[in-house]
Protein backbone atom coordinates (compact mmCIF):
# COMPACT_ATOMS: atom_id res chain seq x y z
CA UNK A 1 -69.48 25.50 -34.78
CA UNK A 2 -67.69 23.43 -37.85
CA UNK A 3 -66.07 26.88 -38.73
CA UNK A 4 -64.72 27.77 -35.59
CA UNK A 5 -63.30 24.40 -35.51
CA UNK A 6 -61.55 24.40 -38.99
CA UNK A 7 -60.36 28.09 -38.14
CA UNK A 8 -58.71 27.04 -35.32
CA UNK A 9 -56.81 23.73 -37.21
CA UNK A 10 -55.86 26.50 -39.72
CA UNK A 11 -54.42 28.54 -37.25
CA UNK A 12 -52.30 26.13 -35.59
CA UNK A 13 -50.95 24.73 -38.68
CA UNK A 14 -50.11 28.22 -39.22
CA UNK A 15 -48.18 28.13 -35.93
CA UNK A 16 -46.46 25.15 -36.35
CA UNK A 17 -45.20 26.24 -40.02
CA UNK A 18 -43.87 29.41 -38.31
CA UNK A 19 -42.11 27.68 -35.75
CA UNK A 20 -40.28 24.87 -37.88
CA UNK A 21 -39.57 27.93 -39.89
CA UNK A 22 -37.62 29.96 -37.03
CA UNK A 23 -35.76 27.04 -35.91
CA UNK A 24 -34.43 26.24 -39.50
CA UNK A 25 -33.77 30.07 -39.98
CA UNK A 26 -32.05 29.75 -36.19
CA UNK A 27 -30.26 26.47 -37.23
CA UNK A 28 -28.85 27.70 -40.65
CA UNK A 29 -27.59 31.14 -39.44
CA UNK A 30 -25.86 28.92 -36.06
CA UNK A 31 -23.99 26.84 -39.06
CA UNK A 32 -23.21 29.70 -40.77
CA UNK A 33 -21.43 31.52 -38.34
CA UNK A 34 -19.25 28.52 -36.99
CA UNK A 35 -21.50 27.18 -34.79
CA UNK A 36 -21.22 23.45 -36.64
CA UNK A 37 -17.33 23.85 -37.90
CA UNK A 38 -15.27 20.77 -39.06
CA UNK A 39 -13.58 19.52 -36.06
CA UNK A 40 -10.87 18.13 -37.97
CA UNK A 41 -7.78 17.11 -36.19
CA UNK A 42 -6.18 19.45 -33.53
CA UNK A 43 -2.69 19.95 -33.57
CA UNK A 44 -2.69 23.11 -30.62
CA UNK A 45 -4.81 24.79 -28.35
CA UNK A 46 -5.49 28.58 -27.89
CA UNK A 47 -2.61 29.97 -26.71
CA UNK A 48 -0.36 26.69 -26.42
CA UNK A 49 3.50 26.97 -27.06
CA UNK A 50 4.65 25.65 -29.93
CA UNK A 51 7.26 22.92 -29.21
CA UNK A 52 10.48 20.88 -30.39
CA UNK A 53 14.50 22.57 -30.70
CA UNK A 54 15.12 25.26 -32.92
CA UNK A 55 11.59 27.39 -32.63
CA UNK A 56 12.02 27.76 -36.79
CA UNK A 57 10.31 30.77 -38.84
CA UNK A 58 7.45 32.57 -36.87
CA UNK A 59 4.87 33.75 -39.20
CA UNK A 60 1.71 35.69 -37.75
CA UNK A 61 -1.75 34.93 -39.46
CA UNK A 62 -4.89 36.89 -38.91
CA UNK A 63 -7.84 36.12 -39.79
CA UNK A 64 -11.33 37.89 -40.26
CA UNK A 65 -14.21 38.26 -41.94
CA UNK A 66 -13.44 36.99 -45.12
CA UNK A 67 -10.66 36.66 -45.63
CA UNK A 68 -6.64 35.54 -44.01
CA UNK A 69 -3.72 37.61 -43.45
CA UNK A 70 -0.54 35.49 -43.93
CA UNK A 71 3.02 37.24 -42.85
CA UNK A 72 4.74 34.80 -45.36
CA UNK A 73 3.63 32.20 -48.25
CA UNK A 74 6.89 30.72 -49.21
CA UNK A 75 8.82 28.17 -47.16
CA UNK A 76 11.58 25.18 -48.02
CA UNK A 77 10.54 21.82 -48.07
CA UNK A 78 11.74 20.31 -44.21
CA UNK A 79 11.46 23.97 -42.79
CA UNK A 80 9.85 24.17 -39.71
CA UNK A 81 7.29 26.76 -39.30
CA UNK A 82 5.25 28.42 -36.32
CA UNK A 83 1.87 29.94 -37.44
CA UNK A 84 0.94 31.99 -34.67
CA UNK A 85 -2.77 32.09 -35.67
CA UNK A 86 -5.25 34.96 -34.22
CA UNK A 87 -8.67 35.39 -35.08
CA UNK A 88 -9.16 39.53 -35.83
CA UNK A 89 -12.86 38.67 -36.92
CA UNK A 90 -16.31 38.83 -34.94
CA UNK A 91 -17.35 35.02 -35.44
CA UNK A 92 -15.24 31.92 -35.11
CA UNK A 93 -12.80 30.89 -37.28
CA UNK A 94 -10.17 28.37 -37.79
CA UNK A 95 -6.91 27.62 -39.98
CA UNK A 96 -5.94 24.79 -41.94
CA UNK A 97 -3.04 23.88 -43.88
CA UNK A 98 -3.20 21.02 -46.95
CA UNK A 99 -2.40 19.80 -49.56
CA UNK A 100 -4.87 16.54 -51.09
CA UNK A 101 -1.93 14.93 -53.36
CA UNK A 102 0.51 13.98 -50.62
CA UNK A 103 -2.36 13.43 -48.01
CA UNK A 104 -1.03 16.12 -45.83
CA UNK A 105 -3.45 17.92 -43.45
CA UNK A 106 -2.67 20.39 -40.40
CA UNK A 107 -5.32 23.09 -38.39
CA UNK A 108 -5.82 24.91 -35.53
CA UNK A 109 -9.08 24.21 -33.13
CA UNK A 110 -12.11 26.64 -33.73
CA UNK A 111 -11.10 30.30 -32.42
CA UNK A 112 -13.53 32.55 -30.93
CA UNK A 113 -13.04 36.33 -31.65
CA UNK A 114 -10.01 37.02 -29.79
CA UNK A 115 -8.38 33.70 -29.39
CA UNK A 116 -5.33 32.65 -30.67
CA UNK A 117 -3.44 29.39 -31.71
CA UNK A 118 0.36 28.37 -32.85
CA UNK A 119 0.76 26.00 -34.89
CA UNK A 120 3.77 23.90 -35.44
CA UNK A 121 3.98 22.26 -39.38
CA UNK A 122 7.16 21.55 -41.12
CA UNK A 123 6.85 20.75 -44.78
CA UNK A 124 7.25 17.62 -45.81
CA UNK A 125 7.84 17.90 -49.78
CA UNK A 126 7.89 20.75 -52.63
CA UNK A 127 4.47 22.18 -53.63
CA UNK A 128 1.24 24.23 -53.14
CA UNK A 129 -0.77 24.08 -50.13
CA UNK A 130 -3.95 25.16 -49.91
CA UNK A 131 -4.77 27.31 -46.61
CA UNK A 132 -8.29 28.15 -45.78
CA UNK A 133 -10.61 28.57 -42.88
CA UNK A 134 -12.52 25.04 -42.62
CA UNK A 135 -15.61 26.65 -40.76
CA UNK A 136 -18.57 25.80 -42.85
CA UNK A 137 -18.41 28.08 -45.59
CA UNK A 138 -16.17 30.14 -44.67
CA UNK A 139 -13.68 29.57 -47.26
CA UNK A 140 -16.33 30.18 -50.00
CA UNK A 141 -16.16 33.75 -48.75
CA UNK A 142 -13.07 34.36 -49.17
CA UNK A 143 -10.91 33.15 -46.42
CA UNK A 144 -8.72 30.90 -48.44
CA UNK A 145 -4.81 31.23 -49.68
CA UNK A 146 -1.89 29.46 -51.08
CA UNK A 147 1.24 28.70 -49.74
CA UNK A 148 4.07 27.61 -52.04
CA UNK A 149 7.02 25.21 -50.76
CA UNK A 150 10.23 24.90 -52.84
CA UNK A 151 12.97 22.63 -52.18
């Protein structure tokens, strides 16, 4: 009877490793495909009309998987700028616009396959801006460029 007993402990610790081991498999594959993105500030929503006089330069961004399509990568400091943002890919994406030294920091909410997003950003000073797709690692596969701004 003690070996049925132990047997059947064994086998339920057994279980119990191989569920804690789906959920973390389940968990880590729902971060990975943009399930737990950077929320970030918002500056649009899907499909929302950029706004303000003058429209300024319309560029058209794609993104998919893994990497950004960008119409245009040089702009005047004080231009303004519409990114019309669409995600081309199978998973959700997003697209940011910084750059760390000045504290400047601009992005789109998360966009499912098929969604789209303007965004509005006019440059507030000479330099590079790093443009990248903030969903958790997303940008360490490749969906990441540079914009340069002259003035």
């Amino acid at each position: 009877m003690g070996a049925v007993g132990v047997a059947s402990v064994s086998t339920r610790y057994a279980l119990v490793g191989l569920l804690v081991a789906v959920i973390a498999i389940v968990a880590i594959a729902y971060l990975y495909l943009g399930g737990g993105g950077y929320g970030g500030q918002e500056t649009t929503s899907p499909g929302e009309e950029a706004t303000g006089a003058g429209g300024g330069t319309v560029v058209k961004v794609e993104l998919y998987e893994w990497g950004i399509k960008i119409e245009k990568t040089t702009f005047e400091a004080g231009e303004k700028v519409v990114f019309e943002v669409v995600n081309k890919g199978s998973y959700t994406h997003a697209f940011e616009i910084e750059n760390d030294d000045i504290g400047f920091e601009v992005e789109t909410e998360n966009l499912a396959p098929g969604e789209s997003a303007k965004l509005e950003v006019v440059f507030p000073q000479p330099g590079e801006y790093e443009v990248y797709c903030p969903i958790d690692g997303h940008r360490d596969l490749g969906m990441e460029a540079l914009i340069t701004v002259s003035g």
